[in-house]
C-alpha atoms as a PDB file:
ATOM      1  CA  UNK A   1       2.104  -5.677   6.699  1.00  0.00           C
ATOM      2  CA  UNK A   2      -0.751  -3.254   7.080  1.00  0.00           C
ATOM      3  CA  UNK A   3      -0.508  -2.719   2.914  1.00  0.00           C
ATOM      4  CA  UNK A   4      -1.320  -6.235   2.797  1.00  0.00           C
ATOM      5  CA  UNK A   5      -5.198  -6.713   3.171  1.00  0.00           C
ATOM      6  CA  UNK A   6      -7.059  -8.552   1.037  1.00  0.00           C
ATOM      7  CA  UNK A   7      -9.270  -5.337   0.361  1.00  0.00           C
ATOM      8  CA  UNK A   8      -5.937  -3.380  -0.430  1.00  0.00           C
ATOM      9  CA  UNK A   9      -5.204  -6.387  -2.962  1.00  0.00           C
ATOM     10  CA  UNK A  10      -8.342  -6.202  -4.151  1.00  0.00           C
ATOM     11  CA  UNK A  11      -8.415  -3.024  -5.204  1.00  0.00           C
ATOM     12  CA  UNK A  12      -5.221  -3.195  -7.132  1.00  0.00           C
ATOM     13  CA  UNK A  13      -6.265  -5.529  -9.122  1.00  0.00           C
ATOM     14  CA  UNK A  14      -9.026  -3.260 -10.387  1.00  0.00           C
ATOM     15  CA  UNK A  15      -5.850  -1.019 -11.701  1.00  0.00           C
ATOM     16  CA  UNK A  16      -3.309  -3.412 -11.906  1.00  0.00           C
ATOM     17  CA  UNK A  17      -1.352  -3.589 -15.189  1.00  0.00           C
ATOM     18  CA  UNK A  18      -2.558  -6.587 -17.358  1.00  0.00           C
ATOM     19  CA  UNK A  19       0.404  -7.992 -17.218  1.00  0.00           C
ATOM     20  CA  UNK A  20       0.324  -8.362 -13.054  1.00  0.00           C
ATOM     21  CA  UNK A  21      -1.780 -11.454 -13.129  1.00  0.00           C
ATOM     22  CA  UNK A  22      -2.982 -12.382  -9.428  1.00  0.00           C
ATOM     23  CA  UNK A  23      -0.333 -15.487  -9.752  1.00  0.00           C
ATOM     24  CA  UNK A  24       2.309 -13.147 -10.347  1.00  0.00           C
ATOM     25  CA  UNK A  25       1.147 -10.839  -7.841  1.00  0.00           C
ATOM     26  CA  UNK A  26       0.863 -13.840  -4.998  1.00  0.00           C
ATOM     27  CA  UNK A  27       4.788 -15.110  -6.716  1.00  0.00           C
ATOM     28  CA  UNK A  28       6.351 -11.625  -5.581  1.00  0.00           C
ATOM     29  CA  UNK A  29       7.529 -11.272  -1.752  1.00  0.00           C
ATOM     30  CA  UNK A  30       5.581  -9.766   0.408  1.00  0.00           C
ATOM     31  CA  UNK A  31       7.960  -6.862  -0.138  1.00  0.00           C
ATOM     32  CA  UNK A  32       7.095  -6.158  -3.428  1.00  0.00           C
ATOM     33  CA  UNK A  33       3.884  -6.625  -2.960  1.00  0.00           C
ATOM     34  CA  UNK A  34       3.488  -3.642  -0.378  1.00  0.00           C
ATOM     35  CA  UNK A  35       5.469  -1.990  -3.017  1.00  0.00           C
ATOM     36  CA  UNK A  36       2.977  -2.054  -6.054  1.00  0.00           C
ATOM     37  CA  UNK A  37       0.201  -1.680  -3.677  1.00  0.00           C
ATOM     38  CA  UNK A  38       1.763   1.742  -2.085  1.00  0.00           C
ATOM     39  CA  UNK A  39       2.782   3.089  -5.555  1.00  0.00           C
ATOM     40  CA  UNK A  40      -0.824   1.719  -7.223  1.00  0.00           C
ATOM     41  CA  UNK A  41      -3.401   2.911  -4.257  1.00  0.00           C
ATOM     42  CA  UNK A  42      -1.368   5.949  -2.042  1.00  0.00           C
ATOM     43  CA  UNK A  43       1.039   7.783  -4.911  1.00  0.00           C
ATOM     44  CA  UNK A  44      -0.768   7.056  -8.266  1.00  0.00           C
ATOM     45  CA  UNK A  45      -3.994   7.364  -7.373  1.00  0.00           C
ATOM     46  CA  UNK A  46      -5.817  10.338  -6.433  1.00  0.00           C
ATOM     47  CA  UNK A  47      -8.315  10.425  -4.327  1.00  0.00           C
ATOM     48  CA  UNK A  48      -7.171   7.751  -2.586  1.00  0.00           C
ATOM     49  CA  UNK A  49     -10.213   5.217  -1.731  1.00  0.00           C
ATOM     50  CA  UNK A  50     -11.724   4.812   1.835  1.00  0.00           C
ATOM     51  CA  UNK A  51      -9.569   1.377   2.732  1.00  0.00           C
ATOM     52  CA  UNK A  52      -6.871   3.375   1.919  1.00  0.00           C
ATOM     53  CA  UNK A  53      -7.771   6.462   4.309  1.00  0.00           C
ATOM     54  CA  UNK A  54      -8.267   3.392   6.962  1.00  0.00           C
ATOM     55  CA  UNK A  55      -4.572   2.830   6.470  1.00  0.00           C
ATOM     56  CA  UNK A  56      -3.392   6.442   6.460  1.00  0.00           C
ATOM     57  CA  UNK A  57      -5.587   7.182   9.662  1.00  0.00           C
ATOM     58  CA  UNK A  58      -3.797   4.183  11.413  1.00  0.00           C
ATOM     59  CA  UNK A  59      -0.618   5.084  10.646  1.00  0.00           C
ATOM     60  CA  UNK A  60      -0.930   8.537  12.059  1.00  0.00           C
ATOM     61  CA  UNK A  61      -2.328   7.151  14.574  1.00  0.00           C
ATOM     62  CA  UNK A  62       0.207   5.439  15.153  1.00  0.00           C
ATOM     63  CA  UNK A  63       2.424   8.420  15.433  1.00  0.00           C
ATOM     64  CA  UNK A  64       3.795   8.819  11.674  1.00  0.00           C
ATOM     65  CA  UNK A  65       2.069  11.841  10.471  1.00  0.00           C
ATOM     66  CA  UNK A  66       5.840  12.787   8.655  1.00  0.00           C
ATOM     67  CA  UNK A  67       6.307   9.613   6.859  1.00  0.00           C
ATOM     68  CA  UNK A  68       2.727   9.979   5.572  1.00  0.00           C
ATOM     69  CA  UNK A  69       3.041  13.338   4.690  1.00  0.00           C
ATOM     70  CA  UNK A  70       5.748  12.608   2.714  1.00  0.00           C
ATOM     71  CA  UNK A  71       4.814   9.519   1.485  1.00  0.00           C
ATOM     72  CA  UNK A  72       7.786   7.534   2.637  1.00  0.00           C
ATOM     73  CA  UNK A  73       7.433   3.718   2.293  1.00  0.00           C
ATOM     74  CA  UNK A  74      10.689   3.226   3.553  1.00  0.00           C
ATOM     75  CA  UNK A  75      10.512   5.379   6.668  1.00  0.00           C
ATOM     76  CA  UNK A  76       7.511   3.419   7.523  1.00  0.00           C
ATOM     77  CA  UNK A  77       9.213  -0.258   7.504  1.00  0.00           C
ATOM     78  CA  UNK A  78      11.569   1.151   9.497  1.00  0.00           C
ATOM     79  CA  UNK A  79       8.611   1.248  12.324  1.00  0.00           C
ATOM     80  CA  UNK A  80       8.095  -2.009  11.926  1.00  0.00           C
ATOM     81  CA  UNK A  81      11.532  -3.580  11.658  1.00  0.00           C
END
Protein backbone atom coordinates (compact mmCIF):
# COMPACT_ATOMS: atom_id res chain seq x y z
CA UNK A 1 0.00 0.00 0.00
CA UNK A 2 1.54 3.28 -1.01
CA UNK A 3 -0.84 5.02 2.00
CA UNK A 4 1.07 2.90 4.21
CA UNK A 5 4.51 4.60 5.03
CA UNK A 6 5.66 5.03 8.18
CA UNK A 7 5.90 8.92 7.44
CA UNK A 8 2.14 8.78 6.26
CA UNK A 9 1.47 7.02 9.79
CA UNK A 10 3.33 9.35 11.34
CA UNK A 11 1.70 12.13 10.45
CA UNK A 12 -1.70 10.89 11.39
CA UNK A 13 -0.94 10.44 14.50
CA UNK A 14 -0.20 14.14 14.89
CA UNK A 15 -4.19 14.49 14.00
CA UNK A 16 -5.41 11.34 14.92
CA UNK A 17 -8.47 11.27 17.22
CA UNK A 18 -7.42 10.49 20.89
CA UNK A 19 -9.18 7.72 20.89
CA UNK A 20 -7.00 6.01 17.76
CA UNK A 21 -4.20 4.92 19.99
CA UNK A 22 -1.13 3.59 17.80
CA UNK A 23 -2.23 -0.10 19.18
CA UNK A 24 -5.49 0.36 17.78
CA UNK A 25 -4.24 1.85 14.75
CA UNK A 26 -1.53 -1.24 14.18
CA UNK A 27 -5.00 -3.79 15.39
CA UNK A 28 -7.00 -2.47 12.21
CA UNK A 29 -6.25 -4.23 8.67
CA UNK A 30 -4.23 -2.78 6.54
CA UNK A 31 -7.47 -1.76 4.85
CA UNK A 32 -8.62 0.42 7.30
CA UNK A 33 -5.67 1.72 7.89
CA UNK A 34 -5.24 3.25 4.26
CA UNK A 35 -8.69 4.30 5.03
CA UNK A 36 -8.13 6.73 8.07
CA UNK A 37 -4.93 7.74 6.57
CA UNK A 38 -6.70 8.84 3.05
CA UNK A 39 -9.67 10.50 4.87
CA UNK A 40 -7.08 12.11 7.77
CA UNK A 41 -4.06 13.40 5.30
CA UNK A 42 -5.76 13.73 1.40
CA UNK A 43 -9.73 14.76 2.16
CA UNK A 44 -9.62 16.42 5.66
CA UNK A 45 -6.75 18.16 5.49
CA UNK A 46 -5.96 21.07 3.50
CA UNK A 47 -3.00 21.79 2.31
CA UNK A 48 -2.08 18.54 2.13
CA UNK A 49 1.69 18.06 3.52
CA UNK A 50 4.75 17.35 1.21
CA UNK A 51 4.75 13.25 1.90
CA UNK A 52 1.47 13.51 0.85
CA UNK A 53 2.16 15.47 -2.57
CA UNK A 54 4.97 12.52 -2.90
CA UNK A 55 2.01 10.19 -3.02
CA UNK A 56 -0.28 12.22 -5.26
CA UNK A 57 2.71 12.87 -7.76
CA UNK A 58 3.24 9.01 -7.91
CA UNK A 59 0.01 8.16 -8.50
CA UNK A 60 -0.36 10.41 -11.47
CA UNK A 61 2.47 9.27 -12.42
CA UNK A 62 1.37 6.36 -12.50
CA UNK A 63 -1.37 7.23 -14.86
CA UNK A 64 -4.40 8.09 -12.36
CA UNK A 65 -4.74 11.74 -12.68
CA UNK A 66 -8.96 10.97 -12.58
CA UNK A 67 -9.00 8.97 -9.49
CA UNK A 68 -6.90 11.72 -7.86
CA UNK A 69 -8.83 14.36 -9.07
CA UNK A 70 -11.65 12.99 -7.68
CA UNK A 71 -10.33 11.65 -4.78
CA UNK A 72 -11.41 8.09 -5.28
CA UNK A 73 -9.86 5.56 -2.82
CA UNK A 74 -11.66 2.91 -4.29
CA UNK A 75 -10.84 3.51 -7.94
CA UNK A 76 -7.32 3.44 -6.88
CA UNK A 77 -7.30 -0.25 -5.22
CA UNK A 78 -8.75 -1.24 -8.12
CA UNK A 79 -5.09 -0.50 -9.79
CA UNK A 80 -3.65 -2.50 -7.56
CA UNK A 81 -5.92 -5.51 -7.24
Amino acid sequence: YVFKKHYLVAEYFITAPTDVTPEKFYSYSKHIQANLIWRALFLERSPVSEACRGVITTLQAMGMQEHVQSRNLEEIRKVYA
